[in-house]
Structure formats: C-alpha cells, structure tokens
Protein backbone atom coordinates (compact mmCIF):
# COMPACT_ATOMS: atom_id res chain seq x y z
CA UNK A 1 0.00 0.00 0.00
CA UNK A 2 1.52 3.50 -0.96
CA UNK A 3 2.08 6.03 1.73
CA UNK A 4 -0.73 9.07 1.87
CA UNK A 5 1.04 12.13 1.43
CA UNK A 6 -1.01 13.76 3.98
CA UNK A 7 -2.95 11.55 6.62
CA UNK A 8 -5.27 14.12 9.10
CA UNK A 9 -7.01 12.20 11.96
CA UNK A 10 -10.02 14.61 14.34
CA UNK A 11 -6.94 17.44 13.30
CA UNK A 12 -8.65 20.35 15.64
CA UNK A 13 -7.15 24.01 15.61
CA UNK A 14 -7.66 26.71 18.16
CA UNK A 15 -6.30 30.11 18.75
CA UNK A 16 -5.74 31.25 22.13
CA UNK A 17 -6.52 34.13 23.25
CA UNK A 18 -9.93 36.51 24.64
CA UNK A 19 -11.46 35.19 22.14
CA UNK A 20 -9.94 31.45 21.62
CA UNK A 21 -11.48 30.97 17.95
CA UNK A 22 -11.76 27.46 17.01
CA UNK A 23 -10.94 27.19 13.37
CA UNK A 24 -10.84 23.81 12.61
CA UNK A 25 -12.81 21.00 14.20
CA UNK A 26 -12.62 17.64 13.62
CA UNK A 27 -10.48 17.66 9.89
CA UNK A 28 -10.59 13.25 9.20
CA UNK A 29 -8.79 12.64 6.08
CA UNK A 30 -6.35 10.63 3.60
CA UNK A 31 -4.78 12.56 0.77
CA UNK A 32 -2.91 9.75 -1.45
CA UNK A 33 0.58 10.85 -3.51
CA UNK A 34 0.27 12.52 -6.73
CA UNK A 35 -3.47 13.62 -5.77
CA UNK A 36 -4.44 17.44 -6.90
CA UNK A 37 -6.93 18.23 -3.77
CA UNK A 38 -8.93 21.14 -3.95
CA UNK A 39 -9.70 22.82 -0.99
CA UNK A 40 -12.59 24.85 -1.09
CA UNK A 41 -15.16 26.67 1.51
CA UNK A 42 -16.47 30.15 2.32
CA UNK A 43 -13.48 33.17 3.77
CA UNK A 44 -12.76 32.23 7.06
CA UNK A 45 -13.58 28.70 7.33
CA UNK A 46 -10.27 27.60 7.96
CA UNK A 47 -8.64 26.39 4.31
CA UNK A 48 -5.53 28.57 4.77
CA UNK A 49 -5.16 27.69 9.05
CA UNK A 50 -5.18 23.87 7.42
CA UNK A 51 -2.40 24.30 4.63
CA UNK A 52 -0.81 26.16 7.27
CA UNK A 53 -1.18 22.95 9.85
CA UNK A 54 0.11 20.72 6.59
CA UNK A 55 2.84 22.92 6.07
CA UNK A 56 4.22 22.79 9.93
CA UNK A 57 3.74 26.64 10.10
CA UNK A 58 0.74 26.46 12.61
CA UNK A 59 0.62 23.83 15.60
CA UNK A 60 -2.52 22.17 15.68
CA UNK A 61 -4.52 21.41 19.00
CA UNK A 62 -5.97 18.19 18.70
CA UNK A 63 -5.64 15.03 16.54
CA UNK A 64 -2.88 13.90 14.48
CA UNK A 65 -1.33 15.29 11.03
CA UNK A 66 1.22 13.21 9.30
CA UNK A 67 3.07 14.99 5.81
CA UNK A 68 4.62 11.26 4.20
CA UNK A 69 4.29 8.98 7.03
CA UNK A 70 5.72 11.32 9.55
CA UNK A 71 4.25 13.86 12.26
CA UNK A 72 4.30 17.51 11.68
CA UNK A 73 5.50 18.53 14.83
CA UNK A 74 8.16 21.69 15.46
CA UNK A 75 9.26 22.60 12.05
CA UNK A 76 7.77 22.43 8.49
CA UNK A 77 8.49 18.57 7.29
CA UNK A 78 10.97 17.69 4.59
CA UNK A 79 10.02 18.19 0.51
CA UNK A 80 7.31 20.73 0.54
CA UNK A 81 6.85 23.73 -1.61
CA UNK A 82 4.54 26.83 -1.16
CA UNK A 83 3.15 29.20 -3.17
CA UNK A 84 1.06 32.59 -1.85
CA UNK A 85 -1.80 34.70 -3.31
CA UNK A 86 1.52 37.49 -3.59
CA UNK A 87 4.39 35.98 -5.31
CA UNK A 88 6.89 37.32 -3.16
CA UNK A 89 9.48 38.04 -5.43
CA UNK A 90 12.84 39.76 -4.62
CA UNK A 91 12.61 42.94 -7.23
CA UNK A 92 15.68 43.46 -6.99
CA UNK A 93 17.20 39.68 -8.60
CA UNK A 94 16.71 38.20 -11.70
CA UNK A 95 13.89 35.64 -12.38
CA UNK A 96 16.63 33.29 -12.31
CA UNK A 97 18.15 34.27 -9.26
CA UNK A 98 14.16 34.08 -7.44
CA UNK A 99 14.61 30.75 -8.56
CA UNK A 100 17.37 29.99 -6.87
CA UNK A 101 16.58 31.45 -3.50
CA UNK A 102 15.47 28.30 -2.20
CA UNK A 103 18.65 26.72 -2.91
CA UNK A 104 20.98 29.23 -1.90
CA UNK A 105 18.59 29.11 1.49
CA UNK A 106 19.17 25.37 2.26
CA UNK A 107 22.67 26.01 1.20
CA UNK A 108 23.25 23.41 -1.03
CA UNK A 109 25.19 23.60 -4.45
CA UNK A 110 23.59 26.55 -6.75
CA UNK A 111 25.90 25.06 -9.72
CA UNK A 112 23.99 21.68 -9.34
CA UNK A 113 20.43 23.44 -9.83
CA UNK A 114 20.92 25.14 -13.19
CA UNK A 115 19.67 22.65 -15.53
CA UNK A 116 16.89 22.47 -13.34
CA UNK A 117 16.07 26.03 -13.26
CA UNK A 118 16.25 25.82 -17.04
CA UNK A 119 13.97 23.29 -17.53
CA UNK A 120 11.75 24.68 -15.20
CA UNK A 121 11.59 28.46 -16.99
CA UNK A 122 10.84 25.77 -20.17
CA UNK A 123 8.08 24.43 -18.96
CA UNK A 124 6.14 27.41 -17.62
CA UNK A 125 7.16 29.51 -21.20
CA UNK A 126 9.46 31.95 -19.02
CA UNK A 127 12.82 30.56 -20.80
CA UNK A 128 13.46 34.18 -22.80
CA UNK A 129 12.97 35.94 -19.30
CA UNK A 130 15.58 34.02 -17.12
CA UNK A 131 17.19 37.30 -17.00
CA UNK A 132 14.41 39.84 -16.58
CA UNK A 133 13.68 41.68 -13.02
CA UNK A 134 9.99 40.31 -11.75
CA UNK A 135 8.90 44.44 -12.75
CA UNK A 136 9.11 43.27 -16.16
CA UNK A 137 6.93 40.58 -15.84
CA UNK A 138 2.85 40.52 -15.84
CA UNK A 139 1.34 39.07 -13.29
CA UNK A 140 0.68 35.92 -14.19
CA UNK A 141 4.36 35.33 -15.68
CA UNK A 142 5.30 36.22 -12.04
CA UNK A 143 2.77 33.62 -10.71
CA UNK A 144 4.45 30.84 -13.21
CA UNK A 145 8.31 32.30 -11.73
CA UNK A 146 6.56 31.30 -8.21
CA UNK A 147 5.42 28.11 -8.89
CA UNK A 148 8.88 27.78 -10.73
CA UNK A 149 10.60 28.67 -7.03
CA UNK A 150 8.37 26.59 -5.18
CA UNK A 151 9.26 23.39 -7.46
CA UNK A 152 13.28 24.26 -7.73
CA UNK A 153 14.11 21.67 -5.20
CA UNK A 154 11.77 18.88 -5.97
CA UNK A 155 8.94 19.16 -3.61
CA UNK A 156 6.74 16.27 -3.00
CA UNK A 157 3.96 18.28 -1.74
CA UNK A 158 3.00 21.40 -2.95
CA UNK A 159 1.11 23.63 -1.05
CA UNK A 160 -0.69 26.71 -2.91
CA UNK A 161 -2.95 29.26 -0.83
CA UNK A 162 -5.03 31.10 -3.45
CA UNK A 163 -2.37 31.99 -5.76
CA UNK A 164 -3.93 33.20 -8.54
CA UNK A 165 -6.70 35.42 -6.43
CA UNK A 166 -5.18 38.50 -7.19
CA UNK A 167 -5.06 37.77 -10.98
CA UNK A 168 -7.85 38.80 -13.89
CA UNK A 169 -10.39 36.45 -15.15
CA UNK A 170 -8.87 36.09 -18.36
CA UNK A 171 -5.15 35.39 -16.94
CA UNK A 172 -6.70 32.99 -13.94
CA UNK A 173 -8.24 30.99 -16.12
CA UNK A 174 -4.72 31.12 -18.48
CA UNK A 175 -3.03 29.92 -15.11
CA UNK A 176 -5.46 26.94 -14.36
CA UNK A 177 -4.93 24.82 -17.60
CA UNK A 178 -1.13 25.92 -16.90
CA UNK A 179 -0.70 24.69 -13.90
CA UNK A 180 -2.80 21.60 -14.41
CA UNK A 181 0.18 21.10 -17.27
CA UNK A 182 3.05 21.19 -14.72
CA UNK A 183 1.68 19.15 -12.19
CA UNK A 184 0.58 16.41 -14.94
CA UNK A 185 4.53 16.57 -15.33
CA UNK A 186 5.99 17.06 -12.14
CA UNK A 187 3.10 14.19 -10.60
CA UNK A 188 4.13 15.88 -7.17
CA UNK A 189 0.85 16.25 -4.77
CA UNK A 190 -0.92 19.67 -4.58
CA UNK A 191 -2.89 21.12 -1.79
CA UNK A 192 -5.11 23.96 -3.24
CA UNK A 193 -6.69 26.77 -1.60
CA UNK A 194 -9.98 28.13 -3.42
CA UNK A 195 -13.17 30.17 -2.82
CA UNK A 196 -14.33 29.26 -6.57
CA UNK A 197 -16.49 26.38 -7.16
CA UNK A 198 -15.66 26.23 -10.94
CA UNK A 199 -12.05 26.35 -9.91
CA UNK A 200 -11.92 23.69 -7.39
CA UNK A 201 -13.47 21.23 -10.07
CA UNK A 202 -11.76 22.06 -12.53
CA UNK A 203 -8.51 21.53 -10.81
CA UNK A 204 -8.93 18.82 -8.70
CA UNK A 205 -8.86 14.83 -8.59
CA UNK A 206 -10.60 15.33 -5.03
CA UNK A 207 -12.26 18.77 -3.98
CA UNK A 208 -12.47 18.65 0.19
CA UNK A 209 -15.47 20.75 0.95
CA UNK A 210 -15.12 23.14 4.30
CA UNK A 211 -18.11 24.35 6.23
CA UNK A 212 -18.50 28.06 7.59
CA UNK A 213 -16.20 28.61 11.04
CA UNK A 214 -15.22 26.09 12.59
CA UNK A 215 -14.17 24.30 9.31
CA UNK A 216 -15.22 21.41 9.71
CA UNK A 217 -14.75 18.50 6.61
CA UNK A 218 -18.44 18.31 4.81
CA UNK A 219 -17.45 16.26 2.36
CA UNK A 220 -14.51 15.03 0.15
CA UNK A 221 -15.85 15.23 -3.45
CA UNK A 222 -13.77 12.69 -6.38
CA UNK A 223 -13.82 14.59 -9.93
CA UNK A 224 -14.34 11.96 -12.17
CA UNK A 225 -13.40 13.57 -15.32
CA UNK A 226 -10.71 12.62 -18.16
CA UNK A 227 -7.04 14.89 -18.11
CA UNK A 228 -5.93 16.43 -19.65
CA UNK A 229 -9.01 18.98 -19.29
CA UNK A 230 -9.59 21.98 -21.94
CA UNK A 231 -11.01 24.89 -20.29
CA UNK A 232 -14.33 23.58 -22.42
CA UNK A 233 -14.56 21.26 -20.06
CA UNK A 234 -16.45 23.73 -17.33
CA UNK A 235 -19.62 24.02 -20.17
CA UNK A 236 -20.35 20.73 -20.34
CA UNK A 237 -23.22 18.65 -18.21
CA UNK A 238 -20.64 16.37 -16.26
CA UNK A 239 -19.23 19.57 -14.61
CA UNK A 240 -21.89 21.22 -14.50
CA UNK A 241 -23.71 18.41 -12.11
CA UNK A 242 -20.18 18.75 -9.85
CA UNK A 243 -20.51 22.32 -9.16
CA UNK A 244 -24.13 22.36 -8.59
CA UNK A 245 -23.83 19.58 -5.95
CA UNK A 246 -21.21 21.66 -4.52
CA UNK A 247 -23.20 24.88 -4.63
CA UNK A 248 -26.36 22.96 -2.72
CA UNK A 249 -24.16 22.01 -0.20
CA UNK A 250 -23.08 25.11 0.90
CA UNK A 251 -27.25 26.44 0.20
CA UNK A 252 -28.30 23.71 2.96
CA UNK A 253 -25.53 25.54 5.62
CA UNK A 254 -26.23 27.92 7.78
CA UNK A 255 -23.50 31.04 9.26
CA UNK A 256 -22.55 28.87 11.93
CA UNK A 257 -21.93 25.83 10.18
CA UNK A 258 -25.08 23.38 11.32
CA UNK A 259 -26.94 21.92 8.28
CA UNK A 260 -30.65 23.07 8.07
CA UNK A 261 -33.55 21.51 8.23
C-alpha cells in the first residue's frame, strides 16, 4: 500500500486568546501521492489555518497530522513547496536568481540546480525571461516564476494558498490549464486553496469541501473527469452536475456551520 502524502485524523485548531477561535474541528482525512486536492469553503472557514497545519507553520490542537508517514511537529516537514496569493518576489534579482533562493537558502550547491532552473523556466514559457527583473513581468508570468521557485528543489507536496486570487479572469483561467500542465509533469501532490467552485473542479482529482467557522470536513468530493481537461470542459453537463452539488451544499448551511432543516 503507498504512503498518503497527507494523513489528518479529528486534526482540531484553536487560537488562544480573549477570544480562543476554534478554526478547525474535527479535519478526518487521507490525501494519497500525486493527488491534486482542492480545498474549497467560504473566507474564514479555515482552508488557509489547514495548509498552514500541513505545512508545519501552525501547531494544531488536537488530533494527528502526518506529511509522508511522519508527524508535523516543530518545524515544516521535509520536501514541501509553497506558493502565496503574492508571489513574493525579490525585485531586486533576476527571475533566475528568485529561482534559486530556495537553494541558496538550504545552502546546497547553486551550480547543481541550473539545468533544473532551465527546464523549469521551459516548462512554464518563461525561458526568454531568465534574466528579466519580476517588474518586467505581468502578473501571471510572475505567478508561473513562483510556482517555478516553489518546485526548484523537488517538492513532493505542494502547497498553494489562493495563488492566482489577485489575478484577472482572463489570466486565472490562463493559469489553471497551466498549472494543471506542470503538475501532470511534475506528478508531485498539490494542496489547493480556493473560494471558486468552478475552480476547485476544474482543478482537482478530489475537492475537500469546508463548512462556515469552525471548518469542519463536509465532504470530500472525487472529480471523475478525463485529463488532460480543456477549459471547455467547465460548459459541459458532467461539470456542470459537480458544481451544482457543490453549490447545494453550501445552500443547505447555515453562518454557523449546522446543516438546516
């Protein structure tokens, strides 16, 4: 039996504090490698507090959370990547040089990484702006230099917290069948952050539903539809019946979370 790449069991988070919000509550579930999981619910339901949790950047308070068989506990786990709504960029290096950040950051060999850097500015069409300062860059070119940084080192898990959010219709949509290309490459596991129903489907081999605060898991959705998928896909009946399910779900929840009658 393969390993999950993440494995959450009752994972419960709570802030401390006068007001002690409980974010999560009761997160059950088993993400299996090379999965694209969508992770969708309403702002403030706790999507981002979970990647967080997955990525070792947030303690959680109850249950257990395992990233490739072993606990998160103390410091982010081994072989993940991240990528932000903001890409972060250093203005002030080269596209290839944000590349290489991560590198020069664990300190191993920058030498060793070029070929990869060059096969990753390939793959996301960036290879004629190696050279160019992010300023020179539109925004979703800087998205793809990102995801390029986030994959430099070979991350089995990648992590991405709304990263195309900030980014027009036009260009998100541009960036979805893009990087639904790259991870069909790479075959690394993403963790996706989402408030858009269309998105979420379109994206993902499982879409985890989250209810209104405390997030709690409503239910883990499989996408059964062929890959590679053309943006074309979203007008057709199979997806449509995907994101209306999804979109009665959240209808039959009320602000606090509790189904209604």
């Amino acid at each position: 039996m393969s390993l999950s790449a993440v494995s959450a069991r009752k994972v419960q988070k709570q802030y401390s504090g006068e007001r002690g919000v409980l974010a999560l509550d009761g997160i059950s579930i088993e993400i299996p490698s090379g999965q694209f999981v969508s992770i969708l619910g309403p702002s403030g339901c706790g999507k981002s507090t979970f990647l967080r949790c997955v990525a070792g950047l947030e303690d959680i308070t109850a249950g257990d959370l395992d990233v490739n068989g072993k606990p998160v506990v103390g410091r982010p786990p081994d072989g993940i990547g991240m990528v932000f709504q903001r890409d972060a960029l250093l203005e002030w290096r080269t596209i290839r040089k944000n590349l290489l950040l991560p590198i020069e950051f664990a300190k191993k060999r920058v030498s060793e990484y070029q070929d990869k850097v060059d096969h990753l500015l390939e793959l996301t069409g960036l290879q004629d702006f190696g050279s160019s300062y992010p300023r020179e860059l539109s925004g979703g070119m800087r998205q793809r230099a990102a995801i390029c940084r986030a994959l430099v080192d070979d991350p089995t898990l990648l992590l991405m917290d709304e990263p195309f959010g900030a980014l027009d219709a036009f260009t998100r949509d541009q960036m979805n069948f893009e990087l639904q290309r790259i991870w069909m490459e790479t075959q690394n596991t993403i963790l996706f952050v989402t408030h858009g129903i269309s998105e979420a489907v379109f994206l993902g081999d499982i879409v985890m539903v989250l209810s209104p605060r405390p997030g709690r898991l409503m239910e883990v959705i499989e996408v059964d539809l062929p890959r590679p998928r053309p943006l074309s896909v979203r007008e057709t009946p199979e997806f449509g019946k995907y994101v209306s399910h999804i979109r009665e779900l959240f209808d039959k929840m009320d602000l606090n979370g509790d189904k209604r009658a």
